[in-house]
Structures are given as structure tokens and as C-alpha cells.
Protein backbone atom coordinates (compact mmCIF):
# COMPACT_ATOMS: atom_id res chain seq x y z
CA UNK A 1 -8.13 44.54 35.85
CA UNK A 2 -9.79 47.62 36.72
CA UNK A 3 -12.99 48.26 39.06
CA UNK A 4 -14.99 49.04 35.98
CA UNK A 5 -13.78 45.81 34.43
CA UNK A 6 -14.38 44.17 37.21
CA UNK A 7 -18.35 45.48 37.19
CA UNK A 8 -18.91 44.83 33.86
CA UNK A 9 -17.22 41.19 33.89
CA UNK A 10 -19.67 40.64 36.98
CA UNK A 11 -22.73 42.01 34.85
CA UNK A 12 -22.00 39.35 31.75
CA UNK A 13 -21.89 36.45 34.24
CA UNK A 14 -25.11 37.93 35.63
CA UNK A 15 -26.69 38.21 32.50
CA UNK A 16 -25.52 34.49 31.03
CA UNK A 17 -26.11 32.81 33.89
CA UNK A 18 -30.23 34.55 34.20
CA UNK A 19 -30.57 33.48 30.51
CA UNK A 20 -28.70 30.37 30.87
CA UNK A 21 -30.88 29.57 33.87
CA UNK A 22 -34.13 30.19 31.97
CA UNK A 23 -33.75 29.13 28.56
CA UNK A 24 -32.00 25.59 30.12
CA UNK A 25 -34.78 25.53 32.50
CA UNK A 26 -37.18 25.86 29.66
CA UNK A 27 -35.64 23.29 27.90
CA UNK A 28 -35.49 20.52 31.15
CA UNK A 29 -39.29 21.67 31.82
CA UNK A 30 -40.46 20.93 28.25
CA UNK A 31 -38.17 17.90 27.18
CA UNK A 32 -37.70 16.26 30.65
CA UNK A 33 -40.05 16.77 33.09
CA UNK A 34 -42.96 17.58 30.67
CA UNK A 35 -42.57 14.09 28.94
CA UNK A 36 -41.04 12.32 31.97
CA UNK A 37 -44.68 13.11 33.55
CA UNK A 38 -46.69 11.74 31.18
CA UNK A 39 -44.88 8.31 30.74
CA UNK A 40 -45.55 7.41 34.13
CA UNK A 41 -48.50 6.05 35.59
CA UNK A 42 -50.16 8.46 38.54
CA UNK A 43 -51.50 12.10 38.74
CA UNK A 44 -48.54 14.86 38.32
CA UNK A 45 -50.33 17.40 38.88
CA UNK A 46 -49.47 18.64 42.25
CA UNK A 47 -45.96 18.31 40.94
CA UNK A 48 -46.37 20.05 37.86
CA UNK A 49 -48.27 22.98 39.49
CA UNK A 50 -45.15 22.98 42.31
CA UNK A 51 -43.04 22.84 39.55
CA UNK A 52 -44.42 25.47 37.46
CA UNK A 53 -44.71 27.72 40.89
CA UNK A 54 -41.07 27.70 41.42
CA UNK A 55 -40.15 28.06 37.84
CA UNK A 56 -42.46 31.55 37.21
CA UNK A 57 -40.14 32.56 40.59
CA UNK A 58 -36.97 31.87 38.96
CA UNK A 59 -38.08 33.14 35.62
CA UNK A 60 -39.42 36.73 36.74
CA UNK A 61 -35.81 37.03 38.36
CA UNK A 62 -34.10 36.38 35.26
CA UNK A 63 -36.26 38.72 33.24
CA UNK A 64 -35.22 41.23 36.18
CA UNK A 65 -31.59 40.53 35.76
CA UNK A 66 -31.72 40.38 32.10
CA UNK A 67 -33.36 43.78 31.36
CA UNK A 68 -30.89 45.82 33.93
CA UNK A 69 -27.83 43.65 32.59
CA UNK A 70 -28.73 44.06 29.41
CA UNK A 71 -29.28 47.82 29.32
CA UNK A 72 -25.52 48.29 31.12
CA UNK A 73 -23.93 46.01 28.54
CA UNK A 74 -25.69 47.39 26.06
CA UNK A 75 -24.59 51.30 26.76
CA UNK A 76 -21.21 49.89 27.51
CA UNK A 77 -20.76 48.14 23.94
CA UNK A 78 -22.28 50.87 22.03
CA UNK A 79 -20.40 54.00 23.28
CA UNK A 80 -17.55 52.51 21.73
CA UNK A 81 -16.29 53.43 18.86
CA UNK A 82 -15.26 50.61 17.04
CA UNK A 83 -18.96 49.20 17.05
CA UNK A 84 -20.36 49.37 13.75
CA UNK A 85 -23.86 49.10 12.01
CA UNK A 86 -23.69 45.58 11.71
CA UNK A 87 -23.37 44.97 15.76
CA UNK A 88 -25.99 47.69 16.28
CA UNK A 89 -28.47 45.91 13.82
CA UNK A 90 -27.61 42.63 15.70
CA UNK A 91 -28.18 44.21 19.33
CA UNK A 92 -31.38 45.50 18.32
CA UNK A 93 -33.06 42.85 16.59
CA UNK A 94 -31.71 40.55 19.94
CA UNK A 95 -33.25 43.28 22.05
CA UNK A 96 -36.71 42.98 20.06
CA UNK A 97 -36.54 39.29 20.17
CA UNK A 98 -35.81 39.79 24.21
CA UNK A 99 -38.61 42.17 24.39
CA UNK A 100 -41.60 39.93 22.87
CA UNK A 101 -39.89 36.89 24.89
CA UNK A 102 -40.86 38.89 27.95
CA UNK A 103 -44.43 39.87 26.83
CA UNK A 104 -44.42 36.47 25.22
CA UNK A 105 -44.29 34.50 29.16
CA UNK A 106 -46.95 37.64 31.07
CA UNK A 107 -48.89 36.08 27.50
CA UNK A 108 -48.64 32.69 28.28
CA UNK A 109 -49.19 33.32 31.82
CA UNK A 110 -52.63 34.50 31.25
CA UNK A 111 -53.51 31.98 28.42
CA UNK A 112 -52.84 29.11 31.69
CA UNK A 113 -54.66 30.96 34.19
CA UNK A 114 -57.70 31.73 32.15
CA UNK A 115 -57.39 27.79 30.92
CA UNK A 116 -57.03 26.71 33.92
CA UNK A 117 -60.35 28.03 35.22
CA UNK A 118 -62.12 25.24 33.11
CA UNK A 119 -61.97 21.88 34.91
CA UNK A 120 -62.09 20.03 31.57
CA UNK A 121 -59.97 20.83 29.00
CA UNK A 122 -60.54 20.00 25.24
CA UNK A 123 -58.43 17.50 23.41
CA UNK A 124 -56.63 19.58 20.77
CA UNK A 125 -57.16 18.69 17.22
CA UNK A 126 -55.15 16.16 15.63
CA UNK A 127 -53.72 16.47 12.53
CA UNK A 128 -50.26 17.51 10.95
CA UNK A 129 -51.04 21.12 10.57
CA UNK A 130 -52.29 21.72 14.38
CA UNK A 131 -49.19 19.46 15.07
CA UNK A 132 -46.80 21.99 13.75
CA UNK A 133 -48.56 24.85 15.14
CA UNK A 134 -48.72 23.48 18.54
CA UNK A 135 -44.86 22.65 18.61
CA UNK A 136 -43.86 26.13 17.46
CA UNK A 137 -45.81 28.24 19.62
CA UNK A 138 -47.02 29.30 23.26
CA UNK A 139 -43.59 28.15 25.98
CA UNK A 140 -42.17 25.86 22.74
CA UNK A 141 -41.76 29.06 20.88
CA UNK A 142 -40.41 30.72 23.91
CA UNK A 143 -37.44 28.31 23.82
CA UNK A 144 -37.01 28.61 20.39
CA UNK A 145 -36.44 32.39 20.38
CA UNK A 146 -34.26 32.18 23.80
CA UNK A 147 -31.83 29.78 21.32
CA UNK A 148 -32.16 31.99 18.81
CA UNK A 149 -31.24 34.93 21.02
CA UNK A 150 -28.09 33.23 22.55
CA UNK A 151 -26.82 32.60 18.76
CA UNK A 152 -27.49 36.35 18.44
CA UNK A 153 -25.37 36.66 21.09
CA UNK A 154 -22.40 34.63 20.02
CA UNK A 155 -22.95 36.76 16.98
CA UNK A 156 -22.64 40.21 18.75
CA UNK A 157 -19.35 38.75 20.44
CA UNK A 158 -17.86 37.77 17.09
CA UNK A 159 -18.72 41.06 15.51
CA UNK A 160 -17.08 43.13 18.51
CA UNK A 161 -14.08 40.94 18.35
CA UNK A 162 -14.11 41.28 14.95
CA UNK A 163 -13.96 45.16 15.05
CA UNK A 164 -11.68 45.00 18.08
CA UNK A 165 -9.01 42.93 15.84
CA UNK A 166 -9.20 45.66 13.46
């Protein structure tokens, strides 16, 4: 294995392990600690603030390392010449979905801050509709795409593989 090899072996790992990192740690917040929280008896909040403090940390670092990973395996895969349309349609629409994911959380950032200024908050309405809506948007969503962007790249693997194999 070659230096470059080496570099761009050590720039994958970087790059699964930052989304790895955030998507999982999406997933514990909102399916573990989220509902873990509101089972038990007691006030959370100091924990959930702590919680959310440390997570924005870990998540702007992964957004860091994703965008400068991403844009040296992406060069890297397309200046080959095997790569066809099909893996350049894939890369981009992964890219896009990367792109709102990161506008998406500076979104959802705001949203909680400005929220967060009123000392009471609302009870949202109930009903099957609002239901939906609420458990496929704002950080849900978020998690959603980020599973949806690691199937994308499974997919991007497969198709350079693919084109590799001949």
C-alpha cells in the first residue's frame, strides 16, 4: 500500500466514523435518552441541556470532517475513469441530501433557541396528521436523511465496484 492509499484509506475511516458518530448519536439521543427521560419521574432538564451541549460539540466536528472528507473522496472517485453517470448522479444527489442536512441542524438550532426563550411552551396539537408531521420533521427528519445518505453510500460503493469489476 502506497502513501496515497494510505491517505485516502485514513480519509474514509474519517469520514464513516464523523457520520457514524452523528447519525448513531442522533439515533441514541432521540430513541434512548429522549424517551428514557421522560419515563422517569424527576426534572431532566439540566441533563438534557448538558446533553444537548456536548452533542452540538460533537456534531459541528463531524460536519467539519464530513465536508473536507467528503470533498477529497469525492475528487478522488470522480477523476477516475471508470466512474460513470450513474455514480455521479448518486454522489450528487448524496451531496445535496448532505448539504440541506447541514443547513437542516444551523435550522433546528435556531428553531430551539428562539423556543427556548419562552418559559412555557405550547402543547402541540393532537391528532394523526400533526402526529405524522411531527415524527418526520425538525432532528427526526435529520436522522432519516443521515440513513438515507449512508444507503446512498453503500450504493456509490456498489456502483464503483461494479465498474471496477468491469
Amino acid at each position: 500500500m502506497d502513501t496515497g492509499n494510505l491517505f485516502l484509506l485514513i480519509i474514509r475511516w474519517l469520514h464513516v466514523v464523523s457520520a457514524a458518530a452523528w447519525v448513531g448519536g442522533s439515533i441514541f439521543y432521540l430513541l434512548v435518552l429522549l424517551p428514557a427521560t421522560r419515563s422517569s419521574s424527576g426534572s431532566h432538564g439540566p441533563l438534557l441541556t448538558a446533553a444537548a451541549k456536548e452533542f452540538r460539540t460533537l456534531v459541528n466536528t463531524c460536519i467539519m470532517i464530513l465536508v473536507a472528507t467528503g470533498v477529497i473522496l469525492a475528487f478522488d472517485r470522480l477523476t477516475e475513469d471508470i466512474v460513470g453517470p450513474p455514480y455521479a448522479i448518486t454522489l450528487g444527489i448524496k451531496s445535496v441530501l448532505s448539504v440541506w442536512m447541514f443547513m437542516q441542524v444551523q435550522s433546528e438550532r435556531r428553531r430551539s433557541e428562539f423556543l427556548g426563550a419562552f418559559a412555557k411552551r405550547e402543547e402541540p396539537p393532537r391528532g394523526r396528521l400533526n402526529t405524522v408531521m411531527r415524527s418526520v420533521s425538525g432532528y427526526n427528519a435529520l436522522v432519516i436523511v443521515g440513513i438515507v445518505v449512508f444507503l446512498l453510500s453503500d450504493l456509490l460503493k456498489a456502483l464503483f465496484e461494479s465498474a471496477l469489476s468491469g
